[in-house]
N, C-alpha and C. Protein backbone atom coordinates (compact mmCIF):
# COMPACT_ATOMS: atom_id res chain seq x y z
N UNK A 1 0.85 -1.19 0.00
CA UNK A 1 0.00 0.00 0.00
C UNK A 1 0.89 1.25 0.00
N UNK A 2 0.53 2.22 -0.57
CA UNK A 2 1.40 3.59 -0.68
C UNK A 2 1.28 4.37 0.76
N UNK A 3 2.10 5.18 0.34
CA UNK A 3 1.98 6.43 1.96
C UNK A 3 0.93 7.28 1.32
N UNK A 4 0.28 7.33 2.48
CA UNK A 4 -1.16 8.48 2.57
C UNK A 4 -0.51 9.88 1.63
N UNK A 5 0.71 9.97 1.87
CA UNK A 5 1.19 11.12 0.73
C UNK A 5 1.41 11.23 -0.35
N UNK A 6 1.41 9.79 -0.82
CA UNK A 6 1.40 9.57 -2.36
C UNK A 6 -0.22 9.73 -2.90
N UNK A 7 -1.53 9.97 -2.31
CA UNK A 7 -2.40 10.14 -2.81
C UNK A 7 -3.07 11.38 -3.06
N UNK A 8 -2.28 12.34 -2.48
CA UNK A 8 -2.19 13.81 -2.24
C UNK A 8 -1.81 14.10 -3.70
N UNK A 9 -2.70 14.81 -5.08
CA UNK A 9 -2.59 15.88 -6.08
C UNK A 9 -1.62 16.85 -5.79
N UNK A 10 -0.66 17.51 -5.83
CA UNK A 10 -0.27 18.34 -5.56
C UNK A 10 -0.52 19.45 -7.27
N UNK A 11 -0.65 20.56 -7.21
CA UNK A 11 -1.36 21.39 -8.01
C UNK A 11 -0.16 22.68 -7.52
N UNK A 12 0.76 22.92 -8.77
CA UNK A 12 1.94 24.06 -8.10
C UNK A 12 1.16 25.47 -8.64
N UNK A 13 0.86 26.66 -8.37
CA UNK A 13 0.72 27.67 -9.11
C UNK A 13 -0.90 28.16 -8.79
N UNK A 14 -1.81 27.03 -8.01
CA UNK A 14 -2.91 27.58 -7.67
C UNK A 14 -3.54 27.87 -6.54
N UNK A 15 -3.96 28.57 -6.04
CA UNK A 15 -4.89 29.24 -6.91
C UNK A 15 -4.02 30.83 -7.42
N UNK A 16 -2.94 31.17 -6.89
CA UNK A 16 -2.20 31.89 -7.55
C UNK A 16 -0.69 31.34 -7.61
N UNK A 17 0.20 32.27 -8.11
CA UNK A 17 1.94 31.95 -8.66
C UNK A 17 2.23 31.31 -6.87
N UNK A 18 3.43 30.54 -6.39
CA UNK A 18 3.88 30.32 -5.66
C UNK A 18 3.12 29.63 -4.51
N UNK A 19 1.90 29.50 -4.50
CA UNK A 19 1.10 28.60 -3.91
C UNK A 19 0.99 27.01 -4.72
N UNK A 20 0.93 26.00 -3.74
CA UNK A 20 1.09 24.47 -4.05
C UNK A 20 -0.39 24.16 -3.57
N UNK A 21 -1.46 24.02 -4.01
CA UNK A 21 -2.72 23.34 -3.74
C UNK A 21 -2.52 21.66 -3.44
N UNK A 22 -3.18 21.51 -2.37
CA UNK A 22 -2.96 19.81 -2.17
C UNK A 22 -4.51 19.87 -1.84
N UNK A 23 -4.64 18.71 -2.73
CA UNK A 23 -6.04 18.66 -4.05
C UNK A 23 -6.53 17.28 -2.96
N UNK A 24 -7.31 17.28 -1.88
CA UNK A 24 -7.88 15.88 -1.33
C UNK A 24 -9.01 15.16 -2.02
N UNK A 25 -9.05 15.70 -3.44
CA UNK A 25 -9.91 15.01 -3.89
C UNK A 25 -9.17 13.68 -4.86
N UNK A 26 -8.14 13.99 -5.10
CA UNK A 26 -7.23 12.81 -5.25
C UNK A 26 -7.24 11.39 -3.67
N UNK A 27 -7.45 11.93 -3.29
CA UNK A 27 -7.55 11.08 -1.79
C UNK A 27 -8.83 10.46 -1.87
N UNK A 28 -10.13 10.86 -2.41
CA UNK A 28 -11.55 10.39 -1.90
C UNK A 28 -11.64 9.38 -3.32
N UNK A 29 -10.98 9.80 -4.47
CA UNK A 29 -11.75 9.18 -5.57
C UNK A 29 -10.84 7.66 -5.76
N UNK A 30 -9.72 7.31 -4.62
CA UNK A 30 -9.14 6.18 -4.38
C UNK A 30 -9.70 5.22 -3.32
N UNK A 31 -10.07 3.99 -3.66
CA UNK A 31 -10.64 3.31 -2.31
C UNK A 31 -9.31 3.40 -1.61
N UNK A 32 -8.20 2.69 -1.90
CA UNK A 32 -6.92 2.78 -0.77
C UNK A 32 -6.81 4.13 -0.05
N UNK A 33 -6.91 5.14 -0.72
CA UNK A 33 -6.40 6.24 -0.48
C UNK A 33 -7.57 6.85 0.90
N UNK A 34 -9.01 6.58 0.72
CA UNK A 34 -10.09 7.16 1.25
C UNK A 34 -9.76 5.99 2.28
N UNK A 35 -9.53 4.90 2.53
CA UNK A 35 -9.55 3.93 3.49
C UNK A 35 -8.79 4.32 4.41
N UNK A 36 -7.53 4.11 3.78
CA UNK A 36 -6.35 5.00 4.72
C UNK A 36 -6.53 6.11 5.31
N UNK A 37 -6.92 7.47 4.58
CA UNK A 37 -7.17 8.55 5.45
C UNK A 37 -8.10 8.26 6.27
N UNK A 38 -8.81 7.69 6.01
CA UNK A 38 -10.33 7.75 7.77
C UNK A 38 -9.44 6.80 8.68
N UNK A 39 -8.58 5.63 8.21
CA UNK A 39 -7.84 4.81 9.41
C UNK A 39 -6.85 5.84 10.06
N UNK A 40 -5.76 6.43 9.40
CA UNK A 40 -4.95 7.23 9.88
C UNK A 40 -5.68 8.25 10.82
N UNK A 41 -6.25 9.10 10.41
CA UNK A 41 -7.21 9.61 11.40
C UNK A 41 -7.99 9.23 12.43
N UNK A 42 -8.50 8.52 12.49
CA UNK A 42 -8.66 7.53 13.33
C UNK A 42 -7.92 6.78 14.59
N UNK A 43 -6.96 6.76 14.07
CA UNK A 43 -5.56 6.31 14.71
C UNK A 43 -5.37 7.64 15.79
N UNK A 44 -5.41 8.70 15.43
CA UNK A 44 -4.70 10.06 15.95
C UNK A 44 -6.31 10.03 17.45
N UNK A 45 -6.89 9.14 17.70
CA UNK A 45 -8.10 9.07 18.30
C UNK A 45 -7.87 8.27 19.42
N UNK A 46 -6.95 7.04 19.20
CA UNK A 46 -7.57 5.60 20.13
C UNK A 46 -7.04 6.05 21.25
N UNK A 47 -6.19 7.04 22.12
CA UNK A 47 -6.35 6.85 23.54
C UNK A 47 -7.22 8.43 24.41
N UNK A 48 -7.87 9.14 23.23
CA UNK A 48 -8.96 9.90 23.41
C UNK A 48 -9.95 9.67 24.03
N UNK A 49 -10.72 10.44 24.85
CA UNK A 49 -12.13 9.46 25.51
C UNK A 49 -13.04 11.43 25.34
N UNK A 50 -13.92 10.98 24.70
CA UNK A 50 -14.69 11.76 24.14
C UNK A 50 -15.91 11.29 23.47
N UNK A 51 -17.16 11.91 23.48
CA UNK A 51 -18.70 11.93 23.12
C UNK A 51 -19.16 11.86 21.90
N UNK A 52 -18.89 12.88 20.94
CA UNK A 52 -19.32 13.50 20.04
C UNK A 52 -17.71 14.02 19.54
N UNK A 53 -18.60 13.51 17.71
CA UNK A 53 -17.65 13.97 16.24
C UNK A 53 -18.41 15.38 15.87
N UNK A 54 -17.64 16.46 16.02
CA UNK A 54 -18.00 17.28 15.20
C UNK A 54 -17.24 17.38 13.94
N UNK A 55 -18.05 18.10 12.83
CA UNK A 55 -17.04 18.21 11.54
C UNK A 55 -17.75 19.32 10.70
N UNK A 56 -17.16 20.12 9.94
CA UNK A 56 -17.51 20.96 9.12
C UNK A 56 -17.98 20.82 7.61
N UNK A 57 -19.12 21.40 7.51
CA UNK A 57 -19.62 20.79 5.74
C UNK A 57 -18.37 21.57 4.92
N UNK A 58 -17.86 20.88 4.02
CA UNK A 58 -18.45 19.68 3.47
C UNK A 58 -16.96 18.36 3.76
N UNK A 59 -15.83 18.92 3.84
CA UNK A 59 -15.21 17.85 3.76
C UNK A 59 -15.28 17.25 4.93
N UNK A 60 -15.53 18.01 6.48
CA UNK A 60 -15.20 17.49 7.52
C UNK A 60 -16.23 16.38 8.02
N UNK A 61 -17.17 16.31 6.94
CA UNK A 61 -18.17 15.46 6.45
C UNK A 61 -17.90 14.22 6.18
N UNK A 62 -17.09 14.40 5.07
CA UNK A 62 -16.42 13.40 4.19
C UNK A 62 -15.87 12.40 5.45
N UNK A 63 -14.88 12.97 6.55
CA UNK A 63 -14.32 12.40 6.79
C UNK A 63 -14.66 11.82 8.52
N UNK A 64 -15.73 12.69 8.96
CA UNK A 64 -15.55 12.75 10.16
C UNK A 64 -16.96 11.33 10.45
N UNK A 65 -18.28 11.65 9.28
CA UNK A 65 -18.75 10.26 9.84
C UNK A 65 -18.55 9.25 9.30
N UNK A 66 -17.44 8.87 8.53
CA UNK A 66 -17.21 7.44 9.36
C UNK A 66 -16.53 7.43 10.21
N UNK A 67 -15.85 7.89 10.84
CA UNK A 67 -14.64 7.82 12.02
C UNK A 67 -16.25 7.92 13.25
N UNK A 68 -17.09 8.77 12.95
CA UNK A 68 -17.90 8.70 14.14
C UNK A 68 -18.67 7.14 14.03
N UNK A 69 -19.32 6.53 12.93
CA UNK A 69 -19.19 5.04 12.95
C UNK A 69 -18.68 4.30 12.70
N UNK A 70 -17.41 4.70 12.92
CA UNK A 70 -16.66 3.58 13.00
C UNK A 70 -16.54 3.25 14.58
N UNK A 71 -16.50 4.38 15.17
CA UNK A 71 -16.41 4.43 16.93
C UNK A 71 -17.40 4.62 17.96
N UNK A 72 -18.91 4.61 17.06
CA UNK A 72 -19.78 4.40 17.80
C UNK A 72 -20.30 5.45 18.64
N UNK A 73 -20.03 7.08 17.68
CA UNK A 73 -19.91 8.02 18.36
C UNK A 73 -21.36 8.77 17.64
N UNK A 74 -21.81 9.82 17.92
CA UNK A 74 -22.99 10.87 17.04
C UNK A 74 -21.89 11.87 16.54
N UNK A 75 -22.42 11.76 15.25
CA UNK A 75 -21.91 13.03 14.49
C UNK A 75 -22.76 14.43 14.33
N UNK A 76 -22.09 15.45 15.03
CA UNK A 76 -22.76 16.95 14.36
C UNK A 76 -22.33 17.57 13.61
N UNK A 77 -22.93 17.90 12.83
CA UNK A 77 -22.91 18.86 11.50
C UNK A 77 -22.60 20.63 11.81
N UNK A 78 -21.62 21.09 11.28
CA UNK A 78 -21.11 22.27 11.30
C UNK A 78 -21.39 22.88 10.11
N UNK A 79 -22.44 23.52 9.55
CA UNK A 79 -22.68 24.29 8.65
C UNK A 79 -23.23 26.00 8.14
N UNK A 80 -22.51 25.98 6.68
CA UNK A 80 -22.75 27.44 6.50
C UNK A 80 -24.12 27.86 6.95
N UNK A 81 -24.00 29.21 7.21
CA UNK A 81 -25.26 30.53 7.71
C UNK A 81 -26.73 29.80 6.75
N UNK A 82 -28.11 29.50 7.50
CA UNK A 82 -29.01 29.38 6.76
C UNK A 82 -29.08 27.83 6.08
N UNK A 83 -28.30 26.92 6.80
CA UNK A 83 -28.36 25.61 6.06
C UNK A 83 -29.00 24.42 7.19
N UNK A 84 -29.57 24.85 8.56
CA UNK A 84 -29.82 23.70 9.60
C UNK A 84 -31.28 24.66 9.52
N UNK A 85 -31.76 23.53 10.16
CA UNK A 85 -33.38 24.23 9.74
C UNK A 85 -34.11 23.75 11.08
N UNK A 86 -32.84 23.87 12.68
CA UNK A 86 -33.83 24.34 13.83
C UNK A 86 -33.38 25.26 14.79
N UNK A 87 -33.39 25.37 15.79
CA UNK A 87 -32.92 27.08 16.40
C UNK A 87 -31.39 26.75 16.58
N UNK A 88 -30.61 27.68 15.78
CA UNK A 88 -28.77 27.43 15.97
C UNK A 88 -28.32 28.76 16.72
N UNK A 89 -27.21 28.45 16.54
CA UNK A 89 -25.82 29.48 17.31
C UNK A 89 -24.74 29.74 16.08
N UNK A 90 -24.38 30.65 16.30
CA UNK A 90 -23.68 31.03 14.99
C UNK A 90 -22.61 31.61 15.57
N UNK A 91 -21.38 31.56 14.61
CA UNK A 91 -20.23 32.22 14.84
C UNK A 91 -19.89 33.40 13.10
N UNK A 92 -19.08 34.45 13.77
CA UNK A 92 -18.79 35.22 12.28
C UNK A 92 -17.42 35.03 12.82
N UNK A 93 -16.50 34.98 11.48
CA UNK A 93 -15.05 35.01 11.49
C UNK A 93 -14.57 35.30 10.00
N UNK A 94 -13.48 36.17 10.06
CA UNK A 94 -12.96 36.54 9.06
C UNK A 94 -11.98 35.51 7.89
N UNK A 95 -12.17 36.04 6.80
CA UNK A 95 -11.90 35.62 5.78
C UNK A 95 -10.26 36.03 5.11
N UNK A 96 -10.20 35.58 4.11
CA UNK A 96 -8.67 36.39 3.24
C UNK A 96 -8.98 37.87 2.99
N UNK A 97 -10.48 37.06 2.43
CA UNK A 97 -11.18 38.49 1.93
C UNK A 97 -12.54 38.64 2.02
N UNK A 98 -13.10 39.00 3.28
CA UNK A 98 -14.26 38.88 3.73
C UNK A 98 -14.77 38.49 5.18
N UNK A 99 -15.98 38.15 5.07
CA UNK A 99 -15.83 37.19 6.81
C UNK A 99 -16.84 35.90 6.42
N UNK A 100 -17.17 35.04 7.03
CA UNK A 100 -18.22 33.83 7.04
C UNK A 100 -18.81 33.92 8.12
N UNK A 101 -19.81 33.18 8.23
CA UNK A 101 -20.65 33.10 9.29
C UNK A 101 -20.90 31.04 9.01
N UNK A 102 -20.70 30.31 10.69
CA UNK A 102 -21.17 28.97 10.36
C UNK A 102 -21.92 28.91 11.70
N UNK A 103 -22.83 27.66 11.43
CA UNK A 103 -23.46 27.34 12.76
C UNK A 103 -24.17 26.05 12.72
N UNK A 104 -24.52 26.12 14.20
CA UNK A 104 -24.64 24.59 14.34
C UNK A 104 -25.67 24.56 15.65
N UNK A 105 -26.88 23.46 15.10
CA UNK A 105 -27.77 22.92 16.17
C UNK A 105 -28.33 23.72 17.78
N UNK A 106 -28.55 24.44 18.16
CA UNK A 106 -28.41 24.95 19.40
C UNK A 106 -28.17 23.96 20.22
N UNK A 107 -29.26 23.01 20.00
CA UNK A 107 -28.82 21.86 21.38
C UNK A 107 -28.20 20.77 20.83
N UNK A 108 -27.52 20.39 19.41
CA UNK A 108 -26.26 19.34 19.46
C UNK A 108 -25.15 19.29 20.57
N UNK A 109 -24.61 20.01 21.19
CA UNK A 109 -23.79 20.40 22.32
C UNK A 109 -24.34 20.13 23.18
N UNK A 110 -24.35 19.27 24.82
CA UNK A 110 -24.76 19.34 25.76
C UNK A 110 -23.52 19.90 26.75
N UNK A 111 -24.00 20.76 27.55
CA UNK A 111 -23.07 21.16 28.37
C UNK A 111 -22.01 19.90 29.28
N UNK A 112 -20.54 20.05 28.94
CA UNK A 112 -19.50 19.10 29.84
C UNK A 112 -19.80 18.15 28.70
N UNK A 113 -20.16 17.60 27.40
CA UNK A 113 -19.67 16.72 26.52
C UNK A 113 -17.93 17.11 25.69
N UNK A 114 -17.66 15.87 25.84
CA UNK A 114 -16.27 16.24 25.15
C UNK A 114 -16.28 15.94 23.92
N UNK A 115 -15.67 16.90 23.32
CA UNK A 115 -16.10 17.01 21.38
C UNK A 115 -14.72 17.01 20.78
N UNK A 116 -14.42 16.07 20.06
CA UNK A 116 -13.46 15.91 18.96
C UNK A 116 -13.54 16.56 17.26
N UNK A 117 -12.79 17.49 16.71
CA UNK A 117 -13.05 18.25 15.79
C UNK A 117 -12.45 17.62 14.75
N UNK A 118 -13.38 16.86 13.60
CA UNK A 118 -12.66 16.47 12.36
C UNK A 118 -12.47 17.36 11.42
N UNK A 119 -11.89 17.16 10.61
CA UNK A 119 -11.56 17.89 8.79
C UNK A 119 -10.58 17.77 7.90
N UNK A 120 -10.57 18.24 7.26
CA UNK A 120 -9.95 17.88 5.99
C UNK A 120 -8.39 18.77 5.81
N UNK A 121 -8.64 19.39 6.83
CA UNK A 121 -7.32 20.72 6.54
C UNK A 121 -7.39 21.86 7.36
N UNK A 122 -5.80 21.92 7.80
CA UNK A 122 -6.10 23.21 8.75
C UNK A 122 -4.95 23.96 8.03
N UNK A 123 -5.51 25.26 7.80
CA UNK A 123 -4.49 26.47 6.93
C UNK A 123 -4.55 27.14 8.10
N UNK A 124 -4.84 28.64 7.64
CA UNK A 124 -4.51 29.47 8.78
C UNK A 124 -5.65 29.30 10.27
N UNK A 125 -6.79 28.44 10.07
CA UNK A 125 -7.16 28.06 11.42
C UNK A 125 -8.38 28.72 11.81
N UNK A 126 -8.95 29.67 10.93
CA UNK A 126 -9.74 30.43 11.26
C UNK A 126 -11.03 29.55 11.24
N UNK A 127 -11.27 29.28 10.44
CA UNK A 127 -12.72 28.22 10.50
C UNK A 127 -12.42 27.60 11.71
N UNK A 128 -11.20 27.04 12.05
CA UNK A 128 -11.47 26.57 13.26
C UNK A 128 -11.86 26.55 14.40
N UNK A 129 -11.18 28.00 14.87
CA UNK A 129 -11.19 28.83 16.05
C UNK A 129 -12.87 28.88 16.19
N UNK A 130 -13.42 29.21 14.91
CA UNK A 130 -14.68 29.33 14.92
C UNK A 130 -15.70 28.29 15.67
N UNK A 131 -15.03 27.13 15.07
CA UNK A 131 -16.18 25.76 15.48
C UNK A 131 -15.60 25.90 16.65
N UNK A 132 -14.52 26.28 17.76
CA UNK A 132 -14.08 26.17 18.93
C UNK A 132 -15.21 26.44 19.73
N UNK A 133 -14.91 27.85 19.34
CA UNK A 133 -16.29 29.11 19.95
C UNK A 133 -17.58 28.64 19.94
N UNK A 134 -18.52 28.14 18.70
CA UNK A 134 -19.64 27.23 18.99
C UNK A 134 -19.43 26.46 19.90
N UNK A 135 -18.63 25.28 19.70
CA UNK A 135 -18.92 24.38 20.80
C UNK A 135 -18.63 25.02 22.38
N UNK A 136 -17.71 25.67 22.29
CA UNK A 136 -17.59 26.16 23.65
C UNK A 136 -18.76 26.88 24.47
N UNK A 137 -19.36 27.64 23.40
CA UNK A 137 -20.15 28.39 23.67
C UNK A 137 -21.90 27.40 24.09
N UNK A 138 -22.14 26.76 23.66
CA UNK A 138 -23.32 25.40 24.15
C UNK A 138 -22.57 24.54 25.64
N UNK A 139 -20.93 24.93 25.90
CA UNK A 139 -20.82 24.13 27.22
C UNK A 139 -20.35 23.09 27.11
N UNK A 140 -19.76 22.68 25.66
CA UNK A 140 -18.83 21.08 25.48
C UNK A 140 -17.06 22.20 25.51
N UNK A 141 -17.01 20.60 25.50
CA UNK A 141 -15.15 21.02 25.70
C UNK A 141 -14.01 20.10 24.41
N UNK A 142 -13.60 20.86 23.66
CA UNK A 142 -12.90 20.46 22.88
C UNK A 142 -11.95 19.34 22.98
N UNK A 143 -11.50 18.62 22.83
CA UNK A 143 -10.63 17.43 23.56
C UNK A 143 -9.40 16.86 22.81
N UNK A 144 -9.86 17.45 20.98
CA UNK A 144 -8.76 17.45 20.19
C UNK A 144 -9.68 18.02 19.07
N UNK A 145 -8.47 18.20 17.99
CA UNK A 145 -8.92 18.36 16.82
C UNK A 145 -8.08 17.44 15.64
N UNK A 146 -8.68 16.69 14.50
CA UNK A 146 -7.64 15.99 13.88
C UNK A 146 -7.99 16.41 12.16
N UNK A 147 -6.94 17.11 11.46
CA UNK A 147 -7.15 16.93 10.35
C UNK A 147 -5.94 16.10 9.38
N UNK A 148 -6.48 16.14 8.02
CA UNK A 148 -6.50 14.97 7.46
C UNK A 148 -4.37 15.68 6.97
N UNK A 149 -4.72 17.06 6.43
CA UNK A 149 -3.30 17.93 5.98
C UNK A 149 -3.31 19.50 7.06
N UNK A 150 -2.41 19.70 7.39
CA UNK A 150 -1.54 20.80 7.51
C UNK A 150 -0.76 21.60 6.40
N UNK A 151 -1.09 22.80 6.47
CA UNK A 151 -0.63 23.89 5.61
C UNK A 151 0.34 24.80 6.93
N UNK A 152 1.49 24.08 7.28
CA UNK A 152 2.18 24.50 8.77
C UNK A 152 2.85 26.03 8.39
N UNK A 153 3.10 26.81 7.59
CA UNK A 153 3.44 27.78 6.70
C UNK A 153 2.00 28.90 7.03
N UNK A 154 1.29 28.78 7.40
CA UNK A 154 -0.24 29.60 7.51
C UNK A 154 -0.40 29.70 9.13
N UNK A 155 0.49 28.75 9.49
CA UNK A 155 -0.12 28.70 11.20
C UNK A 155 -0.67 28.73 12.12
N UNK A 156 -1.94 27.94 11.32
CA UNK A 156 -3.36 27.46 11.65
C UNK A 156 -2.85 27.16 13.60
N UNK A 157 -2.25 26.29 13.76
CA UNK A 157 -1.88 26.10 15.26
C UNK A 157 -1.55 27.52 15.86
N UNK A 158 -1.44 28.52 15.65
CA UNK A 158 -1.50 29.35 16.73
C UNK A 158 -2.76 29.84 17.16
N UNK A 159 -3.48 29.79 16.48
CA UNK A 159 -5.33 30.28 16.86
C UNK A 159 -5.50 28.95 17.70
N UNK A 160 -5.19 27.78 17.75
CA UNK A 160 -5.42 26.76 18.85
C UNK A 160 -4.97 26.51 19.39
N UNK A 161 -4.01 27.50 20.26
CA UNK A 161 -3.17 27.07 21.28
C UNK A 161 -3.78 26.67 22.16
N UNK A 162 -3.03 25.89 23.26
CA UNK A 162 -4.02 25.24 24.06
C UNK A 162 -4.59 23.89 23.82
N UNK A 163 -4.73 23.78 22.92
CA UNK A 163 -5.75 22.33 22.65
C UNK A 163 -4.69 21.82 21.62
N UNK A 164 -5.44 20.24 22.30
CA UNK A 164 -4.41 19.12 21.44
C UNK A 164 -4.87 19.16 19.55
N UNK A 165 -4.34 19.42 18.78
CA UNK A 165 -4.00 19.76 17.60
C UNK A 165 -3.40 18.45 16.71
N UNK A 166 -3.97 17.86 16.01
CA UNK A 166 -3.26 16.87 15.39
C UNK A 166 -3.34 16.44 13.97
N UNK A 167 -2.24 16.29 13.05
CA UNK A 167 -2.41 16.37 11.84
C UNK A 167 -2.04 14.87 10.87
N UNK A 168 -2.08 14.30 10.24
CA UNK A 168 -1.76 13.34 8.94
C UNK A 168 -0.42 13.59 8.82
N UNK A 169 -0.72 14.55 7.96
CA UNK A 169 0.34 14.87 6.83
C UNK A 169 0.72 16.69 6.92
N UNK A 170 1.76 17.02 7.19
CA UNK A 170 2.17 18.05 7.64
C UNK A 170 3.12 18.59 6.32
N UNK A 171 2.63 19.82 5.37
CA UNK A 171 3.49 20.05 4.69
C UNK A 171 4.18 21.67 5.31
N UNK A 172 5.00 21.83 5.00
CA UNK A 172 6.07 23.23 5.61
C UNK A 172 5.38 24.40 5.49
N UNK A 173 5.24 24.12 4.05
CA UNK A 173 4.75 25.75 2.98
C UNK A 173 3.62 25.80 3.70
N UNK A 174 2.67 27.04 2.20
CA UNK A 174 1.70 27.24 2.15
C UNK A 174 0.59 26.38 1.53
């Protein structure tokens, strides 16, 4: 079987000059490749003791329920402004160029549940910080976060200091 890094697209020049895109859709459209990433991830889990998978639409989707059945856990859904259709909590956070707004469930969170944060990629961290603040804000407690790549060059880990942080595949750059 290959290394989880051999299934990684790498794309030099986009979305502008001197940026390297690492394309995870090379990863999903491989059974080896999609197997491996939910095991590896997965892996970054087994001496964790925690409630609830959260994950962000759309990839943290991709990846986070099966890892939540695979472990027998409930998965909640982290999605854009206007996409859950019963009373939510919302966070705004800034953009490259702009800001977002995401949110999630009012009562998916029970106060003192410990919540594990899946996804697909942490760049500079901001989406993250975000889903922090939701969950924090309903009264769960973060317990890790695991994504699939690191963009360690953006320094997504400094908006999560504090909390256990854990990555796959760690590239330098951007």
């Amino acid at each position: 079987m290959k290394a989880i890094e051999e299934y990684v697209r790498s794309i030099p020049d986009f979305p502008e000059p001197g940026i390297i895109f690492r394309d995870v859709t090379s990863i999903l459209q491989d059974a080896e490749g999609l197997h491996l990433a939910i095991d590896l991830m997965q892996e970054k889990l087994k001496d964790v003791e925690f409630d609830v998978v959260v994950g962000p639409e759309s990839r943290g989707f991709i990846f986070g329920v099966p890892i939540a059945y695979n472990l027998h856990k409930p998965f909640i859904p982290i999605r854009k402004k206007g996409k859950l259709p019963c009373e939510t909590v919302s966070v705004e956070y800034e953009l490259e160029y702009g800001t977002a707004t995401i949110e999630m469930h009012k009562d998916a969170i029970k106060p003192g549940q410990r919540v594990v944060i899946i996804d697909d990629l942490i760049a500079t961290g901001g989406t993250n910080e975000a889903m922090v603040k939701l969950i924090e804000g309903l009264g769960g407690k973060v317990v890790k976060t695991v994504f699939l790549m690191e963009l360690a060059g953006l320094n997504g880990r400094d908006r999560l200091e504090g909390y256990d942080v854990d990555a796959v595949i760690t590239y330098p750059g951007k």
